[in-house]
N, C-alpha and C. Protein backbone atom coordinates (compact mmCIF):
# COMPACT_ATOMS: atom_id res chain seq x y z
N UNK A 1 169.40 102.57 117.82
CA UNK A 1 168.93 101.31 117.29
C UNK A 1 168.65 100.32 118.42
N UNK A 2 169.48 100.71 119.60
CA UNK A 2 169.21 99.64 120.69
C UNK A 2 167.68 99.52 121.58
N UNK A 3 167.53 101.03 121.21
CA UNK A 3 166.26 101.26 121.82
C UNK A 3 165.27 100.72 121.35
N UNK A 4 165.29 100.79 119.81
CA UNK A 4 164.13 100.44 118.79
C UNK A 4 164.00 98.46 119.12
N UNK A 5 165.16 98.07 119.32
CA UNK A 5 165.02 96.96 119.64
C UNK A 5 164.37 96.10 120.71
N UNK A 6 164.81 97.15 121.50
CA UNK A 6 164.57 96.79 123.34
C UNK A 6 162.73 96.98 123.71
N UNK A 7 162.27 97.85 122.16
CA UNK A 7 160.88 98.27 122.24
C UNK A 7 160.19 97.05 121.75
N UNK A 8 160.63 96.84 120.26
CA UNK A 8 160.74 96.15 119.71
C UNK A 8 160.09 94.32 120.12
N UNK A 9 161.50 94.34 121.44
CA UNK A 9 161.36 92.79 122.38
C UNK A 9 160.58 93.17 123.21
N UNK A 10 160.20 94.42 123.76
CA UNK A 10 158.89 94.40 125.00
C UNK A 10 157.73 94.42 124.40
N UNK A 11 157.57 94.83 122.92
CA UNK A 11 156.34 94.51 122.41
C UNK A 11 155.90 92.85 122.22
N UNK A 12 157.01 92.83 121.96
CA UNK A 12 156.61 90.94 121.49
C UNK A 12 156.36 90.27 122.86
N UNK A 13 157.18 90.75 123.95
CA UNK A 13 157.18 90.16 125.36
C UNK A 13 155.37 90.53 125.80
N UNK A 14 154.81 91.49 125.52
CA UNK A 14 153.31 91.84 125.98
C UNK A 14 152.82 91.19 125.08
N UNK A 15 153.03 90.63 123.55
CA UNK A 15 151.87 90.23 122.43
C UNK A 15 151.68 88.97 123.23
N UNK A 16 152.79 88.18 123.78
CA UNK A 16 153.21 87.04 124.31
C UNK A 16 152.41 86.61 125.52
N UNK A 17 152.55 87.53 126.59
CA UNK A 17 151.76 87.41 127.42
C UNK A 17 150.29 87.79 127.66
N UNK A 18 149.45 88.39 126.81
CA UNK A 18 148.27 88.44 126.05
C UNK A 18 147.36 87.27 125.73
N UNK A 19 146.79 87.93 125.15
CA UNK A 19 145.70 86.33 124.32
C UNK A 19 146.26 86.72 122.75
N UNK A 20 147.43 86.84 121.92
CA UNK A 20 147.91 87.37 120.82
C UNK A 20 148.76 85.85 120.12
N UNK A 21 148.80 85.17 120.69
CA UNK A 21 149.56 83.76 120.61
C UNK A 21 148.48 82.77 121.07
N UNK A 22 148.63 81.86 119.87
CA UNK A 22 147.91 81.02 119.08
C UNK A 22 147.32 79.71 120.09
N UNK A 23 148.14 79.50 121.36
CA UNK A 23 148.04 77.99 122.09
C UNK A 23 148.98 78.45 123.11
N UNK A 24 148.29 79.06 124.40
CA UNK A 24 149.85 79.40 125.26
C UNK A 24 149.82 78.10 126.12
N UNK A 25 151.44 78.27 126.30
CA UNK A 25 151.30 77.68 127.91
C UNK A 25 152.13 76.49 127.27
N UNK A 26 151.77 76.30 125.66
CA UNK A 26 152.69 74.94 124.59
C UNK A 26 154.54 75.55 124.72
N UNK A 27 155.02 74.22 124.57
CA UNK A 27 156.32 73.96 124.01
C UNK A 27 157.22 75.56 123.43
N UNK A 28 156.02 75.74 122.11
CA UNK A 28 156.53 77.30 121.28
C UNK A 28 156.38 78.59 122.23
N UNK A 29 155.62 78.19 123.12
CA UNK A 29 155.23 79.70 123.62
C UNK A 29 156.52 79.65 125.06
N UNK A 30 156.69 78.48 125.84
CA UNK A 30 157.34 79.07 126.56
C UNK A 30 159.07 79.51 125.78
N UNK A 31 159.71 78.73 125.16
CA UNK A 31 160.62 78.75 123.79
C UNK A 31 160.80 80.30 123.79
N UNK A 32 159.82 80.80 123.29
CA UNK A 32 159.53 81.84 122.54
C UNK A 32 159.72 83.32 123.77
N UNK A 33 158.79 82.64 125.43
CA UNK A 33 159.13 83.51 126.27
C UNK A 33 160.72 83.45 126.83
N UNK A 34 161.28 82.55 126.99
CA UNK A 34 162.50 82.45 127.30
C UNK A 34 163.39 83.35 126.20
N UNK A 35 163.38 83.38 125.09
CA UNK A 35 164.59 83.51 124.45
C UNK A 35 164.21 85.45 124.04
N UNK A 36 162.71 85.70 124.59
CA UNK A 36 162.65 87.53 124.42
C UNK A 36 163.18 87.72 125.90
N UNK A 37 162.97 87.49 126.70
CA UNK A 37 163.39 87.38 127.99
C UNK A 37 164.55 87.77 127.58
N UNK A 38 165.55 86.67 126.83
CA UNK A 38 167.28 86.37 126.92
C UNK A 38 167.79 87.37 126.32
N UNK A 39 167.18 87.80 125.46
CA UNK A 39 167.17 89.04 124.58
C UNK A 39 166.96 89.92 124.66
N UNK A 40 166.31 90.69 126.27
CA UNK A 40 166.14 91.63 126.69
C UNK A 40 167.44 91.98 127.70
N UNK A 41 167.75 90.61 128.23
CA UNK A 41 168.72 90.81 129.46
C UNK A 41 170.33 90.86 128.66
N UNK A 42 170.25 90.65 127.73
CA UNK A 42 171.43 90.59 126.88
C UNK A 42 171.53 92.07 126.37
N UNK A 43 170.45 92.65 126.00
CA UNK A 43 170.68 94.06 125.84
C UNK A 43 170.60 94.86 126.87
N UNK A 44 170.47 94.74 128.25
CA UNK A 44 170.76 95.17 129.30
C UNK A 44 172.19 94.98 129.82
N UNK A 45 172.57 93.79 129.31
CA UNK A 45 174.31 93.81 129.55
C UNK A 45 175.01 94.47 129.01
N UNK A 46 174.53 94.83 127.56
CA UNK A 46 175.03 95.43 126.74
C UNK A 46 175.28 96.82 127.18
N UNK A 47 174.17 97.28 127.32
CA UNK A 47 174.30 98.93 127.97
C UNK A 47 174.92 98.84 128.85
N UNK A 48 175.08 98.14 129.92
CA UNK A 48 176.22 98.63 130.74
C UNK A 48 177.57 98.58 130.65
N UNK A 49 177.55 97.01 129.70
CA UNK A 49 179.55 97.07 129.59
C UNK A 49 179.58 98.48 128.56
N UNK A 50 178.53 99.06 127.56
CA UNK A 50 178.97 100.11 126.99
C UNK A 50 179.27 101.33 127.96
N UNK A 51 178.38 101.62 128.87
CA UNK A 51 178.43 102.47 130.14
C UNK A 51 179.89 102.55 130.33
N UNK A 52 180.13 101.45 130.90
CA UNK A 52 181.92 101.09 131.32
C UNK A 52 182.77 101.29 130.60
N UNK A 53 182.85 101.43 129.20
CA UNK A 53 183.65 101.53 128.18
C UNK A 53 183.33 102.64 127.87
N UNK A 54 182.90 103.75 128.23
CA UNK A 54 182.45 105.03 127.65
C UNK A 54 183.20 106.00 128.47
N UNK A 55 183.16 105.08 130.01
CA UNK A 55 183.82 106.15 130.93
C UNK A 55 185.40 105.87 131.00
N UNK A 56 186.05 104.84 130.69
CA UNK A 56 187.44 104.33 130.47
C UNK A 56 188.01 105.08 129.40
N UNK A 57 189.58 105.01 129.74
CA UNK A 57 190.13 105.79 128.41
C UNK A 57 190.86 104.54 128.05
N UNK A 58 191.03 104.26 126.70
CA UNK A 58 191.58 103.68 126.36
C UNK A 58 193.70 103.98 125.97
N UNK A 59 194.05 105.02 126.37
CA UNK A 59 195.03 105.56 126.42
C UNK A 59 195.78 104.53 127.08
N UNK A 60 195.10 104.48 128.66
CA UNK A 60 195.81 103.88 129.39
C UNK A 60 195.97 102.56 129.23
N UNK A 61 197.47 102.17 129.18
CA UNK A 61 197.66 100.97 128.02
C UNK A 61 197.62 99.71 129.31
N UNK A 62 197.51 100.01 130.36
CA UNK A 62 197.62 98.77 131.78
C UNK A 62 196.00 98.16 131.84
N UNK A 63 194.65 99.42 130.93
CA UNK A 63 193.38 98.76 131.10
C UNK A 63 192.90 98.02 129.36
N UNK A 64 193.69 98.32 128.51
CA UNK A 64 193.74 98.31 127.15
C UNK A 64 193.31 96.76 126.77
N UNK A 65 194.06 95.67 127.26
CA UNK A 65 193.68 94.43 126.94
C UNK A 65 192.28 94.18 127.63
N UNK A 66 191.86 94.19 129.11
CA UNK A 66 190.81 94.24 129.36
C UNK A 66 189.69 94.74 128.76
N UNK A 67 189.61 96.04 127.91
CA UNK A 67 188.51 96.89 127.59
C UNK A 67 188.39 96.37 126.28
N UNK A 68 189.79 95.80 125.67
CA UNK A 68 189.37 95.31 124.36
C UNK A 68 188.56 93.81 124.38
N UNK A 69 188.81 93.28 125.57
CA UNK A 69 188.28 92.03 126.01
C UNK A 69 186.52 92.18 126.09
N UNK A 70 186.45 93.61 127.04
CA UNK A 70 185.01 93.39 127.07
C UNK A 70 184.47 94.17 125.80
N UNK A 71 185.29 94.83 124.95
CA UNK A 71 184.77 95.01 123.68
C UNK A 71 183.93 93.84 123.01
N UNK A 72 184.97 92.99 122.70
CA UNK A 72 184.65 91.26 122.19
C UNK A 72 183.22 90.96 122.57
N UNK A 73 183.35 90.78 123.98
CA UNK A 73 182.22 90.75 124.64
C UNK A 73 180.45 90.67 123.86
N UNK A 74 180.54 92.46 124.04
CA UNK A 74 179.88 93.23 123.40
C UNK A 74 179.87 92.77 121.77
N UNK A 75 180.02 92.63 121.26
CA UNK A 75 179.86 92.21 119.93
C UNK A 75 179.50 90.61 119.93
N UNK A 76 180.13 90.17 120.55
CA UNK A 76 179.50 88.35 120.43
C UNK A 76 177.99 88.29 120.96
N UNK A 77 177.90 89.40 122.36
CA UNK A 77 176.35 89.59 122.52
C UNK A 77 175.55 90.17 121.40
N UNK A 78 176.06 91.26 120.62
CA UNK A 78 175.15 91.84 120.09
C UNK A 78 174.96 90.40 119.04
N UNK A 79 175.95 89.80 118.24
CA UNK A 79 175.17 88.48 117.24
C UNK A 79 174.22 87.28 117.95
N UNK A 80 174.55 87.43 119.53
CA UNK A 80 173.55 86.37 120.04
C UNK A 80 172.30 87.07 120.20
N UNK A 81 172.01 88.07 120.22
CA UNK A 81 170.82 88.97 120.28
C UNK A 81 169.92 88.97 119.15
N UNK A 82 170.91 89.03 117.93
CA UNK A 82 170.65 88.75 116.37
C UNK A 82 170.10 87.81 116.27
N UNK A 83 170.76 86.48 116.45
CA UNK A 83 170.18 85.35 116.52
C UNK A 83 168.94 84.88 116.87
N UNK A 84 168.67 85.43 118.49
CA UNK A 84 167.79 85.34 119.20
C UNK A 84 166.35 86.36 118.77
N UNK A 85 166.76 86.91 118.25
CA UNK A 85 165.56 87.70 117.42
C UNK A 85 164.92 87.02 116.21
N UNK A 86 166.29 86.81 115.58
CA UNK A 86 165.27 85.76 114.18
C UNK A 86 164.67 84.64 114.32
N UNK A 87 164.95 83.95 115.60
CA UNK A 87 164.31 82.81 115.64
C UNK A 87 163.25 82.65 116.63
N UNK A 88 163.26 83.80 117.41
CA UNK A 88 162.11 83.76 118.06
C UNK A 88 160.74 84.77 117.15
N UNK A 89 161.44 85.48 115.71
CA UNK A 89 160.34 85.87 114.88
C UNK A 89 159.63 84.84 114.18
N UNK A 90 160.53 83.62 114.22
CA UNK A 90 159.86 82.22 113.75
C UNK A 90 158.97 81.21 114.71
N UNK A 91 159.38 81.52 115.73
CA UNK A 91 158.55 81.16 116.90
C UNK A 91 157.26 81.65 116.96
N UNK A 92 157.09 82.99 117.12
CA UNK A 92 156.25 83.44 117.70
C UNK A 92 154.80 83.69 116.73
N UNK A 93 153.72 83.34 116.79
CA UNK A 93 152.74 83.13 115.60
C UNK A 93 151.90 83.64 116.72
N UNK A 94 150.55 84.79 115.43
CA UNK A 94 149.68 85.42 115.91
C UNK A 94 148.63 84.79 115.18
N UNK A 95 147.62 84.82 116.13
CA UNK A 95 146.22 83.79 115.52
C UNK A 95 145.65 85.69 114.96
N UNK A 96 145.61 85.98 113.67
CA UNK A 96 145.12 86.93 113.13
C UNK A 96 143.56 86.80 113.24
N UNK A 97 142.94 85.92 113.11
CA UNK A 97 141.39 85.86 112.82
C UNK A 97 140.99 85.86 114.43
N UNK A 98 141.72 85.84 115.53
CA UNK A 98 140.94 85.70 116.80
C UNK A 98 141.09 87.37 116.82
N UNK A 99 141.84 87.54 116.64
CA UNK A 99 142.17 89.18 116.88
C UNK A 99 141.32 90.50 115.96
N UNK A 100 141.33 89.40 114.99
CA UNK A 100 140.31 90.65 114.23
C UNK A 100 138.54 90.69 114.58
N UNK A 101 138.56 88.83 114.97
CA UNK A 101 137.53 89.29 115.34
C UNK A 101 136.94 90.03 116.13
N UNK A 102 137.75 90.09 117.40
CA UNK A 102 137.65 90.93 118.56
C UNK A 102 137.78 92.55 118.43
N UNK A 103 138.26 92.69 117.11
CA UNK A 103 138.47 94.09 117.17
C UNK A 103 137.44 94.37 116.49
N UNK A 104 136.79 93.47 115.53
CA UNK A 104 135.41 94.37 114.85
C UNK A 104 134.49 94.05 115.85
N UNK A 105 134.29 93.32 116.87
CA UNK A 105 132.97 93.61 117.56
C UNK A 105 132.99 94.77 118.14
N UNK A 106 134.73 95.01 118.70
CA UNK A 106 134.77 96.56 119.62
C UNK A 106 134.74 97.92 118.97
N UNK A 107 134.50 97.50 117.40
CA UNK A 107 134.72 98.92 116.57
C UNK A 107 132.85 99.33 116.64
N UNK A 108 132.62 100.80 116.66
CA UNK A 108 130.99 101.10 116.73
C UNK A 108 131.05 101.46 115.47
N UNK A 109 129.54 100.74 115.42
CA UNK A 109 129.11 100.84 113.97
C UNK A 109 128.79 102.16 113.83
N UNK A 110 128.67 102.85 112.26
CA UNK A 110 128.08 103.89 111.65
C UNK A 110 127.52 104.09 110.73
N UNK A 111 126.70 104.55 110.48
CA UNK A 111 125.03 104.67 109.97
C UNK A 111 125.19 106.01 108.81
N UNK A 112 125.31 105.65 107.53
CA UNK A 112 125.00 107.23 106.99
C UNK A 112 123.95 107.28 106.71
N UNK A 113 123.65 108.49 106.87
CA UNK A 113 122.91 109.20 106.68
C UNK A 113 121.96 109.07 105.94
N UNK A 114 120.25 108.97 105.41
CA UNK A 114 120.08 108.59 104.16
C UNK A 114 119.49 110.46 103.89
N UNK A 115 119.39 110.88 102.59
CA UNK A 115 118.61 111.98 102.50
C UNK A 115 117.12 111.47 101.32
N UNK A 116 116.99 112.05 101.52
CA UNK A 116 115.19 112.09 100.42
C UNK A 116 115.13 112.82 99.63
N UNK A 117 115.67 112.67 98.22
CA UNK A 117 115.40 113.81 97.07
C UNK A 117 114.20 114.10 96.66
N UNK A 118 113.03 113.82 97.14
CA UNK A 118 112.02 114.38 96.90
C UNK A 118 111.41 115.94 97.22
């Protein structure tokens, strides 16, 4: 699921830096780049304190408070990630009609065929 996410925020991070957003360079757009940004590097923290916690045993009861510490961690990131996703899905606005237009000029036209029943 982390992956789907991390795809997820690099797609929006390219729609972003594109011509796919409505007025760049405004208030919403940098907003909007900052907090996929925050949301990328937050799931990059993530994978590693999991890294670290994957290779630890929790047996050993002298690393136990620590690992449960950066457990915590890990979970308060993953709801700021949450966060940071829904509101930058409110942020982020696609001008649909610039985009379509551009895509039907680049689509080639096609011609059927006529036949002659005569």
């Amino acid at each position: 699921m982390d992956g789907a996410l991390l795809a997820a925020n690099a797609a929006q991070l390219r729609l972003l830096l594109t011509d796919g957003f409505i007025h760049p360079k405004e208030p919403k757009w940098i907003i909007s780049i900052t907090m996929v940004v925050a949301s990328i590097l937050a799931q990059c923290i993530i994978l590693i304190i999991l890294a670290y916690l994957a290779r630890n045993n929790l047996a050993n009861r002298a690393k136990k408070p620590y690992l449960d510490t950066m457990n915590n961690v890990v979970l308060i990131l993953t709801g700021i990630i949450f966060c940071l996703n829904v509101i930058t899905n409110v942020f982020v606005q696609i001008d649909f009609t610039n985009l379509i237009e551009n895509t039907a000029s680049n689509l080639p036209t096609f011609e059927w065929p006529t036949t002659n029943p005569s």
